[in-house]
PDB file of N, CA and C in Angstrom:
ATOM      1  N   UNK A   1      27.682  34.545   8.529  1.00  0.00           N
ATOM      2  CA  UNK A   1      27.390  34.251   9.910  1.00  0.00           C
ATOM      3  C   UNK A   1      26.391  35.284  10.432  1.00  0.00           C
ATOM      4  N   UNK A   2      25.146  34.779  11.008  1.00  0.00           N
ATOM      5  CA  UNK A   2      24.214  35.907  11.730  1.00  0.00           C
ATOM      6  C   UNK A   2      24.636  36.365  12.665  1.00  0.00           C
ATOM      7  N   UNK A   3      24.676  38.092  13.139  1.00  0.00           N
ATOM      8  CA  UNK A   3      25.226  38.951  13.769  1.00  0.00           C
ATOM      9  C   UNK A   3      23.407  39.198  14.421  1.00  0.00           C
ATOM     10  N   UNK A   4      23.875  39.733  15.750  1.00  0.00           N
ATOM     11  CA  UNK A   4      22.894  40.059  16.293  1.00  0.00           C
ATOM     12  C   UNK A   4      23.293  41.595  17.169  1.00  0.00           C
ATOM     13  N   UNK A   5      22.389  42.315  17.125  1.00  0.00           N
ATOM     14  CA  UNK A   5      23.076  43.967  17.148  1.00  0.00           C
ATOM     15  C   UNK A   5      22.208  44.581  18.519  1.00  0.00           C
ATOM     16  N   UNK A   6      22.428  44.826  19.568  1.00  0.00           N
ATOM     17  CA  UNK A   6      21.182  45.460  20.774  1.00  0.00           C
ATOM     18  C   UNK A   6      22.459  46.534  21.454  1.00  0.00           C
ATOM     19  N   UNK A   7      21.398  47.370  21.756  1.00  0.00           N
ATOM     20  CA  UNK A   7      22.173  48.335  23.018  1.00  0.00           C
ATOM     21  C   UNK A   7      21.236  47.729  24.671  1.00  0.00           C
ATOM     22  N   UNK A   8      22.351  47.838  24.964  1.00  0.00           N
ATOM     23  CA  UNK A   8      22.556  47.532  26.377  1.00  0.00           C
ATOM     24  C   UNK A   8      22.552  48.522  27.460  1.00  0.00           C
ATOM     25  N   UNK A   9      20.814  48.579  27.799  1.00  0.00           N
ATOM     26  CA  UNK A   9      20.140  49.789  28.671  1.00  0.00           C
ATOM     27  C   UNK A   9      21.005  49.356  29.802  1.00  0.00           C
ATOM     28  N   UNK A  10      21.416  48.815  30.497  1.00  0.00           N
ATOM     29  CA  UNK A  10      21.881  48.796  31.451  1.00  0.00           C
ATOM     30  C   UNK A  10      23.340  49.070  31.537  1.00  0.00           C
ATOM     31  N   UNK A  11      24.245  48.706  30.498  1.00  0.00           N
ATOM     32  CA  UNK A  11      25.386  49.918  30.892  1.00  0.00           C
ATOM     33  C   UNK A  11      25.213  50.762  30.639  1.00  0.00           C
ATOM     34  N   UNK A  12      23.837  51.361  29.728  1.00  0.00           N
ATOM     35  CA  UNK A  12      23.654  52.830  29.921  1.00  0.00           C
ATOM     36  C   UNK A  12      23.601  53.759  31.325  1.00  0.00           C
ATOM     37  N   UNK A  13      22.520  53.139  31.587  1.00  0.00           N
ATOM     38  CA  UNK A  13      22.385  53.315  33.024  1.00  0.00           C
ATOM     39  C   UNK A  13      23.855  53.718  34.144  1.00  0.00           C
ATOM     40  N   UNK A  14      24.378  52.321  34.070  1.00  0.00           N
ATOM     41  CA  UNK A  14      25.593  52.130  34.803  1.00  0.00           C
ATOM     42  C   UNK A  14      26.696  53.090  34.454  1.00  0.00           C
ATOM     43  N   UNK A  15      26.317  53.623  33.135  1.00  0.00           N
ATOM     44  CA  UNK A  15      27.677  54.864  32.670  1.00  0.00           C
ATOM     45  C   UNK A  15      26.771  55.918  33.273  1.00  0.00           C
ATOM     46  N   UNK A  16      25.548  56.508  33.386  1.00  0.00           N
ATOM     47  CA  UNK A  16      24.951  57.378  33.920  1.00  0.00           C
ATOM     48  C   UNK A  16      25.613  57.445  35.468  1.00  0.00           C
ATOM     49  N   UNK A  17      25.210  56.192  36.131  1.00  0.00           N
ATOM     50  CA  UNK A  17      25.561  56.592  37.111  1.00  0.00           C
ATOM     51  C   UNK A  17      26.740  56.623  37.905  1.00  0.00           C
ATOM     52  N   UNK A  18      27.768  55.922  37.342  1.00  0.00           N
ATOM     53  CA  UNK A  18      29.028  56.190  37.901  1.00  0.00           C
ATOM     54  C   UNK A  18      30.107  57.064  36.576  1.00  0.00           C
ATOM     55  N   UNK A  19      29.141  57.951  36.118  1.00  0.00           N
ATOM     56  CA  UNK A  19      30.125  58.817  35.188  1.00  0.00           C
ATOM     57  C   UNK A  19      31.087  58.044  34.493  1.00  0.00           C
ATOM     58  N   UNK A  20      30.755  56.579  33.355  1.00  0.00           N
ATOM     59  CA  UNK A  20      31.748  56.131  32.508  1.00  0.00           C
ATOM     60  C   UNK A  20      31.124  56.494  31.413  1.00  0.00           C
ATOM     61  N   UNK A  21      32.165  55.932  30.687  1.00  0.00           N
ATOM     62  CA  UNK A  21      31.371  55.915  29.135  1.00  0.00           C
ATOM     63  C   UNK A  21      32.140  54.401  28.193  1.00  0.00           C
ATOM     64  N   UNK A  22      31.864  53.517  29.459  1.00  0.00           N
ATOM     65  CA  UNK A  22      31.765  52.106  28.195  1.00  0.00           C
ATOM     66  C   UNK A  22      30.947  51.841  27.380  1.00  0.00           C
ATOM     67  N   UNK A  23      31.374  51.253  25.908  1.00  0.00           N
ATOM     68  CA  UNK A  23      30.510  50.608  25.057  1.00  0.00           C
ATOM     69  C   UNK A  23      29.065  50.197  25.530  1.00  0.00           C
ATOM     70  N   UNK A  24      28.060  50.603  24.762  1.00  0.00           N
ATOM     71  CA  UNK A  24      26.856  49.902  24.935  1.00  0.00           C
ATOM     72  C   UNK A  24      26.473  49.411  23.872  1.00  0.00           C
ATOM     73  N   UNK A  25      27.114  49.235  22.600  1.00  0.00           N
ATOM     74  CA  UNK A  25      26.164  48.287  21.826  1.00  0.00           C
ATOM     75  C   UNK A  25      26.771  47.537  21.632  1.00  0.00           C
ATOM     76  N   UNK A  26      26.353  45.979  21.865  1.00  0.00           N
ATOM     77  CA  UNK A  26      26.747  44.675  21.998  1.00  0.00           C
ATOM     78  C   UNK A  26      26.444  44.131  19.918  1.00  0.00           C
ATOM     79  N   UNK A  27      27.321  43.455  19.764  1.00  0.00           N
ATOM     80  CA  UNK A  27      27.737  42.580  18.445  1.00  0.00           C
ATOM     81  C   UNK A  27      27.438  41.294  18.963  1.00  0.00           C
ATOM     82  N   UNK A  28      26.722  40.277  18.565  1.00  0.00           N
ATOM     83  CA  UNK A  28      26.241  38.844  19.323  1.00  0.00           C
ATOM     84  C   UNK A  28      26.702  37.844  17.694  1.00  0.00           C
ATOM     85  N   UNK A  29      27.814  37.012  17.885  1.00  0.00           N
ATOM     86  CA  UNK A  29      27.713  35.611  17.367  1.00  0.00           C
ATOM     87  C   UNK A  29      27.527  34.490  18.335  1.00  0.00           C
ATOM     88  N   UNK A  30      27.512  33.520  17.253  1.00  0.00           N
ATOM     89  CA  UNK A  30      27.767  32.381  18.116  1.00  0.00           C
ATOM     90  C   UNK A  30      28.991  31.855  18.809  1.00  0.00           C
ATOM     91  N   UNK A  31      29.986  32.720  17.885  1.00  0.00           N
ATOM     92  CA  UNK A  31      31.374  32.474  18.917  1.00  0.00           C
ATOM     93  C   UNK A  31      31.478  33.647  19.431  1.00  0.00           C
ATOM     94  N   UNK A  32      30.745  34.979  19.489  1.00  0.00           N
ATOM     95  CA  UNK A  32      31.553  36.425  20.655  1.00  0.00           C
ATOM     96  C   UNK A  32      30.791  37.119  20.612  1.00  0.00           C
ATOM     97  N   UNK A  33      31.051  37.727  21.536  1.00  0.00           N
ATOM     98  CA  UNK A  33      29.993  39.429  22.053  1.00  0.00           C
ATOM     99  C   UNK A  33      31.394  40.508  21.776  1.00  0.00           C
ATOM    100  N   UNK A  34      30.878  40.833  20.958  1.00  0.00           N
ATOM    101  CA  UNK A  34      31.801  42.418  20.706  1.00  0.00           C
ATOM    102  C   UNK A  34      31.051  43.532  21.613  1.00  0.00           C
ATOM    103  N   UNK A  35      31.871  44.527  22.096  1.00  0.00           N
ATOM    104  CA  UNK A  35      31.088  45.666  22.565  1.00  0.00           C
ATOM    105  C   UNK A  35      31.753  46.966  21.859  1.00  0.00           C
ATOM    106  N   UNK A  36      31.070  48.240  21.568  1.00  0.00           N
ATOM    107  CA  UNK A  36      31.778  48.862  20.629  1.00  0.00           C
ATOM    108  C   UNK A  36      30.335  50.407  20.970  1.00  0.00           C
ATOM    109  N   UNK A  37      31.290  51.116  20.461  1.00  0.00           N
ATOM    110  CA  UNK A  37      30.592  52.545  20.464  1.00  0.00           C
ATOM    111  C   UNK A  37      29.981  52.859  19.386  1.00  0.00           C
ATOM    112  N   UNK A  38      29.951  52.156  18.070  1.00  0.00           N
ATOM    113  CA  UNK A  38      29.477  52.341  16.863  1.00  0.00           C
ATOM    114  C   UNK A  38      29.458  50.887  15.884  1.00  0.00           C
ATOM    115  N   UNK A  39      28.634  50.742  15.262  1.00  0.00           N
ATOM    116  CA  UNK A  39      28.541  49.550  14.511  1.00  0.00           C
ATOM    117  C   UNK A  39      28.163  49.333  13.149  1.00  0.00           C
ATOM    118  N   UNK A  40      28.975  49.730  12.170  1.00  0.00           N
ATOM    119  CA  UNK A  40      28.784  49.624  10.631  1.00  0.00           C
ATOM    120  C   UNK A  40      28.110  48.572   9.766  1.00  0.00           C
ATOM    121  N   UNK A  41      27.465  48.252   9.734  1.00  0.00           N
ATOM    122  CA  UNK A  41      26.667  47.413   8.830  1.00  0.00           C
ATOM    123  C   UNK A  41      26.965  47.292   7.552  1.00  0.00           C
ATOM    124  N   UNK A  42      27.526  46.773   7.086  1.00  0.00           N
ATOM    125  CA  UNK A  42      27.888  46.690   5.385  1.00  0.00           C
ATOM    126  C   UNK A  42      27.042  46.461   4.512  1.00  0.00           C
ATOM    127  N   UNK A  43      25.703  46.228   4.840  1.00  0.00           N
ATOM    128  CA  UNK A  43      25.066  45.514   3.710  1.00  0.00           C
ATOM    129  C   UNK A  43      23.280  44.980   4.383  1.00  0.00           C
ATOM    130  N   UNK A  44      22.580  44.437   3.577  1.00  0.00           N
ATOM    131  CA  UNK A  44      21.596  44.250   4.689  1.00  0.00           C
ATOM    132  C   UNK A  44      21.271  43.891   5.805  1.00  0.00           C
ATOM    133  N   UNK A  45      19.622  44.255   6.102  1.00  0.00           N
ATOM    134  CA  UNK A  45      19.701  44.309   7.613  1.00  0.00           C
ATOM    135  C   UNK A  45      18.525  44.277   8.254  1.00  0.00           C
ATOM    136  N   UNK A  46      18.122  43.828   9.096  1.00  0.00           N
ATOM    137  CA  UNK A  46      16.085  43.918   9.742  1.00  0.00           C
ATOM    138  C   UNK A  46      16.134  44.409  11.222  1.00  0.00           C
ATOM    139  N   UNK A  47      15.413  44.929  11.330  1.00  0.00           N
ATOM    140  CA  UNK A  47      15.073  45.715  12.663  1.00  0.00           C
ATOM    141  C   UNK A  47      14.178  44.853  13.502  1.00  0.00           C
ATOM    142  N   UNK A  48      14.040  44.278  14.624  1.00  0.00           N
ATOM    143  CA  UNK A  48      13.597  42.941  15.217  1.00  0.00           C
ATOM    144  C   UNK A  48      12.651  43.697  16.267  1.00  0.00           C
ATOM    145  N   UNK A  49      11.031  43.971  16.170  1.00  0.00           N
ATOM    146  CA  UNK A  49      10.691  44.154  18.044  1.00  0.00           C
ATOM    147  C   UNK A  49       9.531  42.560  18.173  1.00  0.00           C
ATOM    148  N   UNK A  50      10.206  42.354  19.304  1.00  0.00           N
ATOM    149  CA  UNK A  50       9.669  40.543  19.913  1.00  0.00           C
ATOM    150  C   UNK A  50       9.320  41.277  21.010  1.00  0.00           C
ATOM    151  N   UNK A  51       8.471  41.862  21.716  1.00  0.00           N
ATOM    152  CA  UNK A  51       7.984  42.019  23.105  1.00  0.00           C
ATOM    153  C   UNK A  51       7.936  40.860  23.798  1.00  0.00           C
ATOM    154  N   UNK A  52       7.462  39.637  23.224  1.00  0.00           N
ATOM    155  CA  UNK A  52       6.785  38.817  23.554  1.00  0.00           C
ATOM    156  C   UNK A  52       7.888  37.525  24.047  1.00  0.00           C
ATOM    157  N   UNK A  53       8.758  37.860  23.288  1.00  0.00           N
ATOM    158  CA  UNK A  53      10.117  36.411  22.981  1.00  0.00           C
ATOM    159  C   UNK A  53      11.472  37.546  23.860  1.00  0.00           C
ATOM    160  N   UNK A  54      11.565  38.069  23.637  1.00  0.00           N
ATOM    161  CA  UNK A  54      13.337  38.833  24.028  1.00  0.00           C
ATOM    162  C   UNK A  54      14.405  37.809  23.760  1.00  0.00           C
ATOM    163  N   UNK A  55      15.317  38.756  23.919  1.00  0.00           N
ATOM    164  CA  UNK A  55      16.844  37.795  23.503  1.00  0.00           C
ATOM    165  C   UNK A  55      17.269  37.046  25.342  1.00  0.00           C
ATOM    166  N   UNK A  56      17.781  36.170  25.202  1.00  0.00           N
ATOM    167  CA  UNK A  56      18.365  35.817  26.234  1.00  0.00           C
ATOM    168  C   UNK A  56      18.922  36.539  27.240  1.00  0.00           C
ATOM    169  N   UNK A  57      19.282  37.989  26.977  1.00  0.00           N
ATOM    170  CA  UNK A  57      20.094  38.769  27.492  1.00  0.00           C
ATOM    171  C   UNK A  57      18.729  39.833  27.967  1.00  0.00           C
ATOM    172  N   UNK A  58      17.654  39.905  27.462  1.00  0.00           N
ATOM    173  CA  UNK A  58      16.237  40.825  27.912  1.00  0.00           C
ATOM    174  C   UNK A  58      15.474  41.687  26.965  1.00  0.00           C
ATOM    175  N   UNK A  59      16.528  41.896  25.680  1.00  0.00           N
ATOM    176  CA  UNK A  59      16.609  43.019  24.486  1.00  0.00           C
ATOM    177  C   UNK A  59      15.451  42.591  23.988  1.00  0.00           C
ATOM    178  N   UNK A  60      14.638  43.778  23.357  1.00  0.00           N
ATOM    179  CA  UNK A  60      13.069  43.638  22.968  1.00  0.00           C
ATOM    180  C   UNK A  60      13.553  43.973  21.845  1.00  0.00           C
ATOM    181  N   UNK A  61      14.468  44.612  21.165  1.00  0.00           N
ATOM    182  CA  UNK A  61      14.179  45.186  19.866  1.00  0.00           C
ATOM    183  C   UNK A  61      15.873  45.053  19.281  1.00  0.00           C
ATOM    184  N   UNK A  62      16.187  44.609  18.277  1.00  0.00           N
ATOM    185  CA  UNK A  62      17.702  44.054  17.845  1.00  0.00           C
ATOM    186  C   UNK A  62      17.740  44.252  16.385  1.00  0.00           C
ATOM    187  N   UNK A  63      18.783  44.180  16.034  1.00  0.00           N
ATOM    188  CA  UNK A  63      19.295  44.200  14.294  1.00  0.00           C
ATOM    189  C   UNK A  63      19.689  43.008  14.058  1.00  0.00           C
ATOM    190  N   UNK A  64      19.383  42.056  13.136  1.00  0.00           N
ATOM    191  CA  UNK A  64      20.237  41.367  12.744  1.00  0.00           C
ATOM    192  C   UNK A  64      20.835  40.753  11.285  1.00  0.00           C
ATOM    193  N   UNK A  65      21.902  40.572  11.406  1.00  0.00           N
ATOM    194  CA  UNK A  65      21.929  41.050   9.373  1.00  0.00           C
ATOM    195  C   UNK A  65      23.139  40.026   9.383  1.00  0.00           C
ATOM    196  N   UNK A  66      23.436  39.339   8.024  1.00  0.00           N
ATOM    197  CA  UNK A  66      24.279  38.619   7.734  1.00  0.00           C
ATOM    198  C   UNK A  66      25.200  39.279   7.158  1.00  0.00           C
ATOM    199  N   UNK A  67      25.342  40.310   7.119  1.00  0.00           N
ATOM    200  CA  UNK A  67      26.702  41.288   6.520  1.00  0.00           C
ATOM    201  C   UNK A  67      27.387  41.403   7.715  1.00  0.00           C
ATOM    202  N   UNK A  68      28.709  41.883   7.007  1.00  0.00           N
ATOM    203  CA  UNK A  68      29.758  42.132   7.876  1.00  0.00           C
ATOM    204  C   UNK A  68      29.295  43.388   8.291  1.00  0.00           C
ATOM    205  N   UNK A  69      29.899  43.668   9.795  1.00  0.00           N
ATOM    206  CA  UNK A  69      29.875  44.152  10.545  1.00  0.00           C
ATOM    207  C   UNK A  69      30.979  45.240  11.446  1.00  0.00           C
ATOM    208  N   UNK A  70      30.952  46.200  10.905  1.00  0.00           N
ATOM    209  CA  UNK A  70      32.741  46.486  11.543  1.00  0.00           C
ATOM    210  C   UNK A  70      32.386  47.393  12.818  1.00  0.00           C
ATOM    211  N   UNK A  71      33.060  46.772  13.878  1.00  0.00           N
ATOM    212  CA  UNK A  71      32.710  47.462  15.424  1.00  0.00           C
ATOM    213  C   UNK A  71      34.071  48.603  15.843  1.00  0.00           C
ATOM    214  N   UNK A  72      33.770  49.826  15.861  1.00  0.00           N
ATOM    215  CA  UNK A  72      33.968  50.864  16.415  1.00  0.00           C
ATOM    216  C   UNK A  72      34.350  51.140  17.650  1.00  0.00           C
ATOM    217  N   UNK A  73      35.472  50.786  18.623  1.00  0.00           N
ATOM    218  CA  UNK A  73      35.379  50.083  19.718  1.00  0.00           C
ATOM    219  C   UNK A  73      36.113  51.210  20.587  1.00  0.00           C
ATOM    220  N   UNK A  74      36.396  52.467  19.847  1.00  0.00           N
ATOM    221  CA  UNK A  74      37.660  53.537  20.561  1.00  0.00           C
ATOM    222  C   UNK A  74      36.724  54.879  20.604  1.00  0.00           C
ATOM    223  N   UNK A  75      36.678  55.625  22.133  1.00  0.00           N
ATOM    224  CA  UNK A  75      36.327  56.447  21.945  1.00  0.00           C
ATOM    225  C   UNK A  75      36.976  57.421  22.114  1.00  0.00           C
TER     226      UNK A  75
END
């Protein structure tokens, strides 16, 4: 199943400014959005920059790899 991998400048932001520290890197299938503090890649993988296209969500630059994926979700 293709996994799609982006950090999410904007809860960066949003942990900046109200002092949190939720997950910012988003896990994308077609059935779920994982969010997680770390993201293991098992196996191959491509580094994506689309200036031109973005993901639905705004992300210019993404991972996406058909390996499993193990999300890191405790900090």
């Amino acid at each position: 199943m293709k996994k799609v991998i982006h950090i999410n400048q904007h809860k960066i932001k949003a942990n900046i400014k109200k002092d949190k520290v939720d997950p910012v890197i988003t896990v994308k299938t077609y059935k779920s959005n994982d969010y997680c503090y770390e993201a293991v890649i098992e196996g191959p993988c491509r580094v994506v920059y689309s200036p031109d296209k973005p993901l639905s969500c705004g992300a210019r630059v993404w991972i996406e790899t058909e390996s499993e994926v193990t999300c890191i979700d405790d900090k």
